[in-house]
C-alpha atoms as a PDB file:
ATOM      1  CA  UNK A   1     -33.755  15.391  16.595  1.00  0.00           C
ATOM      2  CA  UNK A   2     -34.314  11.767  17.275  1.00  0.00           C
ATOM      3  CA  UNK A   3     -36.433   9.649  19.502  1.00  0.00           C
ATOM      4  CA  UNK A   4     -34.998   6.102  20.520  1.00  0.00           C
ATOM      5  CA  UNK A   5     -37.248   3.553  21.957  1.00  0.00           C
ATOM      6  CA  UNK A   6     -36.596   0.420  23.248  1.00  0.00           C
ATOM      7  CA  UNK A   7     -38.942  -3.225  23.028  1.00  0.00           C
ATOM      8  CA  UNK A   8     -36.950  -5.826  24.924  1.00  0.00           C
ATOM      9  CA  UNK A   9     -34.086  -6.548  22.121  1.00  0.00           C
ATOM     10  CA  UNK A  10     -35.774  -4.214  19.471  1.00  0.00           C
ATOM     11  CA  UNK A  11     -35.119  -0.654  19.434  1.00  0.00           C
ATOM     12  CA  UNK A  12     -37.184   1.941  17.407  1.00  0.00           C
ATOM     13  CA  UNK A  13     -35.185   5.113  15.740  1.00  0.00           C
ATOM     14  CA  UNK A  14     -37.162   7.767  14.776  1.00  0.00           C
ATOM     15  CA  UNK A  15     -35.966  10.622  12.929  1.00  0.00           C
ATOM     16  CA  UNK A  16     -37.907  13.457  14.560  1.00  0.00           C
ATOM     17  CA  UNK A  17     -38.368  16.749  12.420  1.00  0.00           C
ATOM     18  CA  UNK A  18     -41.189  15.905  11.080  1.00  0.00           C
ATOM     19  CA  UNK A  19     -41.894  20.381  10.119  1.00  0.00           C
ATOM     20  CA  UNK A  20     -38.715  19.706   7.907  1.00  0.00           C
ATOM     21  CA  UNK A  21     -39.708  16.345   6.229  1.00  0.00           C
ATOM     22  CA  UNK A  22     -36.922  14.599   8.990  1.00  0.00           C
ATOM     23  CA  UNK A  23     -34.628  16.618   6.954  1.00  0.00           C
ATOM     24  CA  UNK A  24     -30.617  16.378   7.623  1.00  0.00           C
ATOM     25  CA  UNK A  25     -28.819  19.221   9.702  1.00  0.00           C
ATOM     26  CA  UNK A  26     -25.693  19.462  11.710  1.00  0.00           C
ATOM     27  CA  UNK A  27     -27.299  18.717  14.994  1.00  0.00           C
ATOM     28  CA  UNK A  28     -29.468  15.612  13.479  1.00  0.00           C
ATOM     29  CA  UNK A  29     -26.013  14.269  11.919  1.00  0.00           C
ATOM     30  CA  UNK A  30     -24.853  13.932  15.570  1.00  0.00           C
ATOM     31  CA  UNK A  31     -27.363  12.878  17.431  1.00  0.00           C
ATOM     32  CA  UNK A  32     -27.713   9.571  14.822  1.00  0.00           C
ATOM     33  CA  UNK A  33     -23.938   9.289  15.147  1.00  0.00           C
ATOM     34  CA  UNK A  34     -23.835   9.303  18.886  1.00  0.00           C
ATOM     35  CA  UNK A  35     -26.599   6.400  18.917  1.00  0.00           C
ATOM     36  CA  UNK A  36     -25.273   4.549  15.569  1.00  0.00           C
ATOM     37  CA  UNK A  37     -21.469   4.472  17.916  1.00  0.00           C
ATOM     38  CA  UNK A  38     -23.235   3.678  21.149  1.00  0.00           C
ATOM     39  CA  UNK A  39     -24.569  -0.145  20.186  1.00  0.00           C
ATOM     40  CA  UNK A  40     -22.760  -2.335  21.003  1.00  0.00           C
ATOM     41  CA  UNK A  41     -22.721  -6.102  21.793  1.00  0.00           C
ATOM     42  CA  UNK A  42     -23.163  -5.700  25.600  1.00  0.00           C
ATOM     43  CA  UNK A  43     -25.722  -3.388  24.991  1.00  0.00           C
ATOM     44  CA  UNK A  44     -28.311  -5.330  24.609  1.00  0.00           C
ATOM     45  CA  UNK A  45     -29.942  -4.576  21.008  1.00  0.00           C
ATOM     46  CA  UNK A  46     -30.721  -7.255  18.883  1.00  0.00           C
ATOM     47  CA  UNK A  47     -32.308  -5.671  15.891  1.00  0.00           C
ATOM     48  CA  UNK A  48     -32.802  -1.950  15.002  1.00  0.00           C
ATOM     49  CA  UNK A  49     -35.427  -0.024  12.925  1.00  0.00           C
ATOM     50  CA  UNK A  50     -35.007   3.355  11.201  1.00  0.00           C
ATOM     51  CA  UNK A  51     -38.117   5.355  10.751  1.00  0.00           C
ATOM     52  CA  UNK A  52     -39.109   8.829  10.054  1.00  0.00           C
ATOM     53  CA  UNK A  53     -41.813  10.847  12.088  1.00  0.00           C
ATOM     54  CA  UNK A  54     -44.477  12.327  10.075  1.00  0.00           C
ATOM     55  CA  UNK A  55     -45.562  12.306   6.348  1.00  0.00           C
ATOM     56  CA  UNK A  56     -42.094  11.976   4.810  1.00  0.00           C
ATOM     57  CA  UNK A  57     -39.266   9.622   5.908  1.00  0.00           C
ATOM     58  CA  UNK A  58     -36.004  11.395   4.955  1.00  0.00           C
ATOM     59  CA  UNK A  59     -35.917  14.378   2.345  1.00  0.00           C
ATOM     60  CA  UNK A  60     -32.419  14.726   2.514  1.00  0.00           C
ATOM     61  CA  UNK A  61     -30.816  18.273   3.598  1.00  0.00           C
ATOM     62  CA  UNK A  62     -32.646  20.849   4.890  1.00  0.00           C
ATOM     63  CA  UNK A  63     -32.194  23.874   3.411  1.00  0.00           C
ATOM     64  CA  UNK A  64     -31.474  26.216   6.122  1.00  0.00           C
ATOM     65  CA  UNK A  65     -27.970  23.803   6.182  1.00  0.00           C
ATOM     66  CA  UNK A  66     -27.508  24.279   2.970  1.00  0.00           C
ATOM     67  CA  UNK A  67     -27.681  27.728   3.471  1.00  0.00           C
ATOM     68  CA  UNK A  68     -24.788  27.466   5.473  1.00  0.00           C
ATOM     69  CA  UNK A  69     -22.839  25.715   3.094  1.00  0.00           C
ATOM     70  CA  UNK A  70     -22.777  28.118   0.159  1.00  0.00           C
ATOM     71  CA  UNK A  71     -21.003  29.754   2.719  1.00  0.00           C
ATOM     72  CA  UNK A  72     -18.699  27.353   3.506  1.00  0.00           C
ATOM     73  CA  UNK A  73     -15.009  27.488   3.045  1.00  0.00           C
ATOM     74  CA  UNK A  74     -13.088  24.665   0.952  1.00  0.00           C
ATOM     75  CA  UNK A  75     -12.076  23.248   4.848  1.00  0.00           C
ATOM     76  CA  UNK A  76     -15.389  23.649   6.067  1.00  0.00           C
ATOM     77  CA  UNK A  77     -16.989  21.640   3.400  1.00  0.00           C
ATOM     78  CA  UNK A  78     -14.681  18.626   4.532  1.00  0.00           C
ATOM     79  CA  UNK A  79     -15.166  19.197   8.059  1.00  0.00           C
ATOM     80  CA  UNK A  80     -18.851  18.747   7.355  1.00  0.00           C
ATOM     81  CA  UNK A  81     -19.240  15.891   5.032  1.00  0.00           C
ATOM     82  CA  UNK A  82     -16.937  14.682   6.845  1.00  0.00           C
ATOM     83  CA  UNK A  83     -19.449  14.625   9.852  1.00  0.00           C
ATOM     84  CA  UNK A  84     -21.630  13.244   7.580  1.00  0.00           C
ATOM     85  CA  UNK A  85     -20.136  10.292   6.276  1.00  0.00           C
ATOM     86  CA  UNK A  86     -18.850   9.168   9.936  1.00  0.00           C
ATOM     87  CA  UNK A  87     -22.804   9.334  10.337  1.00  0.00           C
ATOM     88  CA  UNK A  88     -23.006   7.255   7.256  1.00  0.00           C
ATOM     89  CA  UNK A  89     -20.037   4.906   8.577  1.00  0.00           C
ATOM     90  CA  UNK A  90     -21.285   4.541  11.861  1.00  0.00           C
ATOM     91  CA  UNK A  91     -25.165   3.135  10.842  1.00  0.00           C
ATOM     92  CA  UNK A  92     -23.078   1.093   8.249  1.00  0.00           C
ATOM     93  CA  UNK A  93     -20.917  -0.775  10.721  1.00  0.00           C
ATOM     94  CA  UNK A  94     -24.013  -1.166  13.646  1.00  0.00           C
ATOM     95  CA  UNK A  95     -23.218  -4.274  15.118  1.00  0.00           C
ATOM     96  CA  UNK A  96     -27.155  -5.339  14.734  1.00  0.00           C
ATOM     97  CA  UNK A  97     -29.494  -5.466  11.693  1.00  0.00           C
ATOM     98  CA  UNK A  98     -30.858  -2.273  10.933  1.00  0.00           C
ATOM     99  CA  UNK A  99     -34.508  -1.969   9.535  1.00  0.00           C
ATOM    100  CA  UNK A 100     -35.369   0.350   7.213  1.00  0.00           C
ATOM    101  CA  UNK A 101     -39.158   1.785   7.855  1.00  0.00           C
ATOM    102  CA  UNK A 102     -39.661   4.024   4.856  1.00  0.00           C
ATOM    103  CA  UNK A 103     -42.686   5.947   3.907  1.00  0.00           C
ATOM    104  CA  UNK A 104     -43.577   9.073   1.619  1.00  0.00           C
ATOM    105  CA  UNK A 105     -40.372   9.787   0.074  1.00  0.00           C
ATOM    106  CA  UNK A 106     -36.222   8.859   0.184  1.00  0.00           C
ATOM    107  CA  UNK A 107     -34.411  11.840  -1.268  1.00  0.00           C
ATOM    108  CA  UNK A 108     -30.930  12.110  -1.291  1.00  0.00           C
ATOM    109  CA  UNK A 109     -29.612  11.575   1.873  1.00  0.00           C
ATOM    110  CA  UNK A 110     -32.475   9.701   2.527  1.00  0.00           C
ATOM    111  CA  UNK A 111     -31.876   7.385   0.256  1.00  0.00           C
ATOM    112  CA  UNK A 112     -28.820   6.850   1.601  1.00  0.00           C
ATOM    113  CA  UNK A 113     -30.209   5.712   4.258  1.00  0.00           C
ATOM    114  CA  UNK A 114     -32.247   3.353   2.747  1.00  0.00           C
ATOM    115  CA  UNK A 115     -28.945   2.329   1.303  1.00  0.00           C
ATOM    116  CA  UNK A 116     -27.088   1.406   4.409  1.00  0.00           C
ATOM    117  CA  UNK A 117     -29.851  -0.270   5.771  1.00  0.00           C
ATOM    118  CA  UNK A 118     -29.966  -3.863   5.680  1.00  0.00           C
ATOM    119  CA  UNK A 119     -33.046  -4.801   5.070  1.00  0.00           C
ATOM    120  CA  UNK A 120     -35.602  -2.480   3.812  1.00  0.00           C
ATOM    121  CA  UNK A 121     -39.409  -2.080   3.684  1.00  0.00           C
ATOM    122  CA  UNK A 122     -41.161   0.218   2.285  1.00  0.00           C
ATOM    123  CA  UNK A 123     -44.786   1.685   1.290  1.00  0.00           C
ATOM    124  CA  UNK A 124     -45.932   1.148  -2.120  1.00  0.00           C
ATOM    125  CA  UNK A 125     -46.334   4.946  -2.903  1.00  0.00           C
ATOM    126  CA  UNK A 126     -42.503   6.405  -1.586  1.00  0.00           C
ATOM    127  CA  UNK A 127     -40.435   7.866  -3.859  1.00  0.00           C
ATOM    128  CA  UNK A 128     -37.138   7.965  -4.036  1.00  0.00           C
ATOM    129  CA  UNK A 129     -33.681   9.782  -5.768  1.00  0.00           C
ATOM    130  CA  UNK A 130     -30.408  10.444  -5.799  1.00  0.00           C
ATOM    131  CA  UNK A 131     -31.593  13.875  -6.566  1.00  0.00           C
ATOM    132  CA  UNK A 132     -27.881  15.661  -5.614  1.00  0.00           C
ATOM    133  CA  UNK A 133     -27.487  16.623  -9.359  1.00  0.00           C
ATOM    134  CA  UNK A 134     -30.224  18.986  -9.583  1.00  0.00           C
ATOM    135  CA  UNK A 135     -28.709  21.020  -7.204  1.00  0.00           C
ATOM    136  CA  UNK A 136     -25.333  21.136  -8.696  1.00  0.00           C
ATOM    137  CA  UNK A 137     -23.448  18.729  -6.430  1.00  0.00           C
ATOM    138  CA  UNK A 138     -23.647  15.267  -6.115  1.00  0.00           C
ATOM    139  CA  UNK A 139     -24.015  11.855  -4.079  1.00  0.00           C
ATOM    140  CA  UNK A 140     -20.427  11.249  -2.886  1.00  0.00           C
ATOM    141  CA  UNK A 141     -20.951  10.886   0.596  1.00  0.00           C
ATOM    142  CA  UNK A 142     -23.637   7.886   0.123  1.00  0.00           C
ATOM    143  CA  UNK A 143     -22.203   6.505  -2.916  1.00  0.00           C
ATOM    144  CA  UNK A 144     -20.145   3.400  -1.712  1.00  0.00           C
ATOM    145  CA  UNK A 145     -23.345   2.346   0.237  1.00  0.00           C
ATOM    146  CA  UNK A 146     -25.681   3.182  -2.726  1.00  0.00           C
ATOM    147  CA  UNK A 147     -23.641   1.265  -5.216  1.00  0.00           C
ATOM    148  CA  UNK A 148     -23.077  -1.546  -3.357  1.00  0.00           C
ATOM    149  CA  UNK A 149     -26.841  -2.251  -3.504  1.00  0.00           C
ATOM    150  CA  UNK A 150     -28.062  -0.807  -6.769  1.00  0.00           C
ATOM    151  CA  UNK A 151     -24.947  -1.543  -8.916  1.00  0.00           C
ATOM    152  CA  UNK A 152     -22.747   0.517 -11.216  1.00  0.00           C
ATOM    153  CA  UNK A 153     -25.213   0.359 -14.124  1.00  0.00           C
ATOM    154  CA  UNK A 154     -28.433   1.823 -11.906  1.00  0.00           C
ATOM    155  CA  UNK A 155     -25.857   3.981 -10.327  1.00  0.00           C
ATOM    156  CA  UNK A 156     -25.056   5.625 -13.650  1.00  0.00           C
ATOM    157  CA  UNK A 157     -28.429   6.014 -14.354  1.00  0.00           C
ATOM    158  CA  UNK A 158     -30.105   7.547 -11.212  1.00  0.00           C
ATOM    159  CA  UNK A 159     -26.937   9.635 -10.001  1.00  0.00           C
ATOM    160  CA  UNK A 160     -26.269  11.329 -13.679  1.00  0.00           C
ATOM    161  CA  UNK A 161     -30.325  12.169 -13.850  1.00  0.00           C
ATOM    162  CA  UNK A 162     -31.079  12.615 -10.326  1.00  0.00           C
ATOM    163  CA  UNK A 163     -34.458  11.154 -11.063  1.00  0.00           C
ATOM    164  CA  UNK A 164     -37.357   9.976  -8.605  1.00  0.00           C
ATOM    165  CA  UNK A 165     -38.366   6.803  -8.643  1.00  0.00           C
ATOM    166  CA  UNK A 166     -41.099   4.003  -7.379  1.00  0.00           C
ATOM    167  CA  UNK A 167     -40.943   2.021  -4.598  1.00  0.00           C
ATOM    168  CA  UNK A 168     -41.269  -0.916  -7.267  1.00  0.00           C
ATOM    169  CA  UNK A 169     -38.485  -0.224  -9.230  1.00  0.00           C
ATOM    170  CA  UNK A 170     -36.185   0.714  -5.940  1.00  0.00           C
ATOM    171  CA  UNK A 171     -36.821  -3.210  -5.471  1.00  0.00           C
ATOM    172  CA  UNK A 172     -36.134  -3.687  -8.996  1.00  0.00           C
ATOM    173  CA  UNK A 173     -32.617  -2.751  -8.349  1.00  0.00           C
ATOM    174  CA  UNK A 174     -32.358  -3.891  -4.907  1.00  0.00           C
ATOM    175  CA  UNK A 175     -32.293  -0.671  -2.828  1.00  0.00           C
ATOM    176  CA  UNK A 176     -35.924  -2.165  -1.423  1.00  0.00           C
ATOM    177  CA  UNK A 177     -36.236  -5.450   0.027  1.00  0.00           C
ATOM    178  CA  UNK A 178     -40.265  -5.554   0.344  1.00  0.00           C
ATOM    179  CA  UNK A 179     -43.213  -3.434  -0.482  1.00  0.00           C
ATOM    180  CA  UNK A 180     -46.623  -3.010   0.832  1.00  0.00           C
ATOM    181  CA  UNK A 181     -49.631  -0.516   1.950  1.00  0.00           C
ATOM    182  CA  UNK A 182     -48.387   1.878   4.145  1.00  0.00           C
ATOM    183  CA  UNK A 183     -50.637   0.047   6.494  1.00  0.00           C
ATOM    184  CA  UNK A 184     -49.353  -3.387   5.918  1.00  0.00           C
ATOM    185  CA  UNK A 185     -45.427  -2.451   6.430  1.00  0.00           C
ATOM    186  CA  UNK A 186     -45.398  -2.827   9.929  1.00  0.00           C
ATOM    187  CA  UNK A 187     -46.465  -6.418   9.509  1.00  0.00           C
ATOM    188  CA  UNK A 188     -43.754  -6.689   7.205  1.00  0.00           C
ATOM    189  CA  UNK A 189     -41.438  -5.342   9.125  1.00  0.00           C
ATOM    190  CA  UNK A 190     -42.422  -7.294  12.803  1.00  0.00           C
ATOM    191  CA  UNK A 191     -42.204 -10.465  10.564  1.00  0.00           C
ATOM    192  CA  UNK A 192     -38.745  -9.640   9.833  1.00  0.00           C
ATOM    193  CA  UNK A 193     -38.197  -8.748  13.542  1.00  0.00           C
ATOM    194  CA  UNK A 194     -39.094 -12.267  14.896  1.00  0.00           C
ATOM    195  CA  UNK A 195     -37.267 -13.740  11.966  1.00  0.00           C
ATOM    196  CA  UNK A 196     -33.739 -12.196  13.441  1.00  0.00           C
ATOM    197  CA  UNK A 197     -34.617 -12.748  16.714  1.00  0.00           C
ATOM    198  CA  UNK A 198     -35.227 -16.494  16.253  1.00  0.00           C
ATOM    199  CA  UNK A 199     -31.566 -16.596  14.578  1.00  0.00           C
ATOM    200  CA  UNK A 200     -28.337 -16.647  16.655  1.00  0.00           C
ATOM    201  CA  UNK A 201     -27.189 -13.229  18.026  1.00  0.00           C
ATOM    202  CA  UNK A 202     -23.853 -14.135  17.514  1.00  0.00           C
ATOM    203  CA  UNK A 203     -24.332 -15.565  14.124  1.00  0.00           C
ATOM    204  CA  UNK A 204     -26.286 -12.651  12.495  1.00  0.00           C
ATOM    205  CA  UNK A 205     -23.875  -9.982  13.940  1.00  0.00           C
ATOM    206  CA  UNK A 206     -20.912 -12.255  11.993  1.00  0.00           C
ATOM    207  CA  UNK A 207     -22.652 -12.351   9.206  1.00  0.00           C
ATOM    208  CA  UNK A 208     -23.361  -9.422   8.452  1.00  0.00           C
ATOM    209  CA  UNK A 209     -19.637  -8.379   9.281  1.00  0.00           C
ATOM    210  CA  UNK A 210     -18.907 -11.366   6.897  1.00  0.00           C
ATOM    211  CA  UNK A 211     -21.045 -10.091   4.254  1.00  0.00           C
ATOM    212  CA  UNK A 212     -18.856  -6.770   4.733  1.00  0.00           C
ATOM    213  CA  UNK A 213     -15.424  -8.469   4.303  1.00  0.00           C
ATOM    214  CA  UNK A 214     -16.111 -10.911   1.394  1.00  0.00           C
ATOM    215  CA  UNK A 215     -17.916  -8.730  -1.140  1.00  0.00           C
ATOM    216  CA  UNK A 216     -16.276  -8.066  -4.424  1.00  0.00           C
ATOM    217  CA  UNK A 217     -14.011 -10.605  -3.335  1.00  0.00           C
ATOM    218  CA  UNK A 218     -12.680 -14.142  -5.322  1.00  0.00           C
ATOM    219  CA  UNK A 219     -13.420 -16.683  -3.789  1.00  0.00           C
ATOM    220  CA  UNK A 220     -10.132 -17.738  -3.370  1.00  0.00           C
ATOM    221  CA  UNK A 221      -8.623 -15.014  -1.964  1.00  0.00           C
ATOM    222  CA  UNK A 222     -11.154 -15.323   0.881  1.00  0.00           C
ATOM    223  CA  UNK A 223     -11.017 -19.095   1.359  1.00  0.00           C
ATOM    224  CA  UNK A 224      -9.192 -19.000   4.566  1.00  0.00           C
ATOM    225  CA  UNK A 225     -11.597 -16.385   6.319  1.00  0.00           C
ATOM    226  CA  UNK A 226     -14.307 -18.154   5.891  1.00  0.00           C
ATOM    227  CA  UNK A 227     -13.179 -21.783   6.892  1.00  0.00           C
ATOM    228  CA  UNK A 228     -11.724 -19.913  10.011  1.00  0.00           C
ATOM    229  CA  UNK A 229     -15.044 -18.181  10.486  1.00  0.00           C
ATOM    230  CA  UNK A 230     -17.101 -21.023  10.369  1.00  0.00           C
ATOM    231  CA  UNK A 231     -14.851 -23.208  12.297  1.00  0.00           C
ATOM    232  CA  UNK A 232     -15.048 -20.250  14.731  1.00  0.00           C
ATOM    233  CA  UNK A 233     -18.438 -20.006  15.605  1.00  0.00           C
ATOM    234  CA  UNK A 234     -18.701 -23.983  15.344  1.00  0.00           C
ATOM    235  CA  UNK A 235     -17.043 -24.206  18.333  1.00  0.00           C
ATOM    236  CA  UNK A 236     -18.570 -20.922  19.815  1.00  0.00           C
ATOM    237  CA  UNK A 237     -21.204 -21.628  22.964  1.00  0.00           C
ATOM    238  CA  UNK A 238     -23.864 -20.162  20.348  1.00  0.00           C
ATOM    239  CA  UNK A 239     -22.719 -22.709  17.848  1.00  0.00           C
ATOM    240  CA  UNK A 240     -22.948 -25.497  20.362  1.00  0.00           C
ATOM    241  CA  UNK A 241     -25.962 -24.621  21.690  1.00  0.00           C
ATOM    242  CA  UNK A 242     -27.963 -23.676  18.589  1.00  0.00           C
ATOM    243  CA  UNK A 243     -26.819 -27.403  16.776  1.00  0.00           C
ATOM    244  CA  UNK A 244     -27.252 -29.197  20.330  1.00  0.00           C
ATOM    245  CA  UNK A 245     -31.141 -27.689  19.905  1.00  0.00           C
ATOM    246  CA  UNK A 246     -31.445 -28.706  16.569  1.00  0.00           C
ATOM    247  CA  UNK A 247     -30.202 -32.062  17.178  1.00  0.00           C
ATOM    248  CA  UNK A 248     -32.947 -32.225  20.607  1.00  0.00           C
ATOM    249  CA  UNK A 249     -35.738 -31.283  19.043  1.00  0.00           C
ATOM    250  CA  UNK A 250     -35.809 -28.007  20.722  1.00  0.00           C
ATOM    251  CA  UNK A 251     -35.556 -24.374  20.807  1.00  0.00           C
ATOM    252  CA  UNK A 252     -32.363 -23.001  21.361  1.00  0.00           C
ATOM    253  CA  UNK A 253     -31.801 -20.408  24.418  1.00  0.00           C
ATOM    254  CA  UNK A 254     -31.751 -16.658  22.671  1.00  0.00           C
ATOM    255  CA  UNK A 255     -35.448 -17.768  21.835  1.00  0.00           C
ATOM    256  CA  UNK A 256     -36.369 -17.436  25.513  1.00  0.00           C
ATOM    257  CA  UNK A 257     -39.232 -14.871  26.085  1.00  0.00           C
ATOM    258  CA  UNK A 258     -39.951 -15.025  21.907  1.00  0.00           C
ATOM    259  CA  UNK A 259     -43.857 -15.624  21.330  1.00  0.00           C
END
């Protein structure tokens, strides 16, 4: 249901049902949760991309699955969006930036993906939605993700209507990070590549889990994290060797093999 491919620190996630528009089922749920809880540190990644095969990067559920679910006991349901949002979870938490590679259209679950991506770039012609509503349920699953980028006030907005929308305005409201040709995105996208992998392994990955910890926060009732944080990776041998290379004149180590 996937296809995972590795380029020295980079690796490449496909979703790979491209006959169902790399639609969500049971068996694609698990598959991206087995890789999403497989990264780790000593593994070796350094940055991650999240593409779709085919015309369409994620349109959400497919509908032989949702078949199923009409089905579906009271239990049942929370045994399986329960799946779903350890899937969710699990990309959320990756321990390396994730790269969002999205062309032809985000729909409901798929935007959700776009959502716990970190950095996303996508073709000026996608379309997007939180398009749950028009089927009678809604985006719970993907909501803390979804909010956390767009906001309460685009939240209200695009989960009440379930409405499709641009590329441009996904930027608009932060859900996109950059837009371009579909042509032109991978040039976006390997520009972002060799700007993480210039930047301190260590540092990015605390970052991010930084970013994580701090949001919504005051900033005084996070004063202490940070100073400890900071101090932290000061002293780390990244620290040391990233403001010894600085201070040199020269590049520090985790650029060895970069062009």
């Amino acid at each position: 249901m996937i296809d995972i491919h590795h380029d020295g620190p980079v690796v490449r996630v496909t979703l790979d049902r491209p006959e169902v528009r790399n639609a969500f089922n049971e068996e694609l749920i698990a598959e991206l949760t087995a890789w999403a809880e497989s990264v780790t540190p000593a593994t070796g990644e350094r940055v991650a991309i999240l593409a779709g095969a085919g015309r369409v990067f994620c349109a959400g559920a497919d509908v032989a699955w949702m078949a199923r679910m009409v089905g579906y006991s009271h239990d049942e349901n929370i045994r399986d969006a329960r799946a779903l949002g350890r899937m969710f979870a699990a990309l959320n938490a990756l321990p390396v930036p994730l790269i969002g590679r999205i062309h032809g259209a985000a729909l409901g679950g798929g935007a959700g993906l776009a959502a716990i991506c970190d950095i996303v770039v996508a073709a000026e012609d996608t379309m997007f939605g939180f398009t749950e509503v028009k089927l009678g349920i809604l985006p719970a699953v993907i909501s803390p993700y979804a909010i956390a980028k767009i906001g309460q006030s685009a939240a209200r907005e695009l989960f009440l209507t379930g409405a499709r929308f641009s590329a441009a305005r996904a930027r608009e409201i932060g859900l996109v990070h950059a837009i371009g040709d579909e042509a032109d995105i991978d040039r976006i996208i390997a520009k972002y590549v060799n700007d993480l992998l210039t930047a301190g392994p260590q540092a990015v990955a605390t970052s991010k889990r930084l970013i994580a910890s701090i949001a919504n926060r005051a900033p005084e009732d996070v004063l202490d994290l940070t100073v400890e944080t900071i101090a932290r990776q000061r002293v780390s041998a990244e620290g040391q060797e990233g403001l010894h290379a600085f201070l040199e004149k020269r590049k520090p180590s985790w650029t060895d093999g970069l062009e």
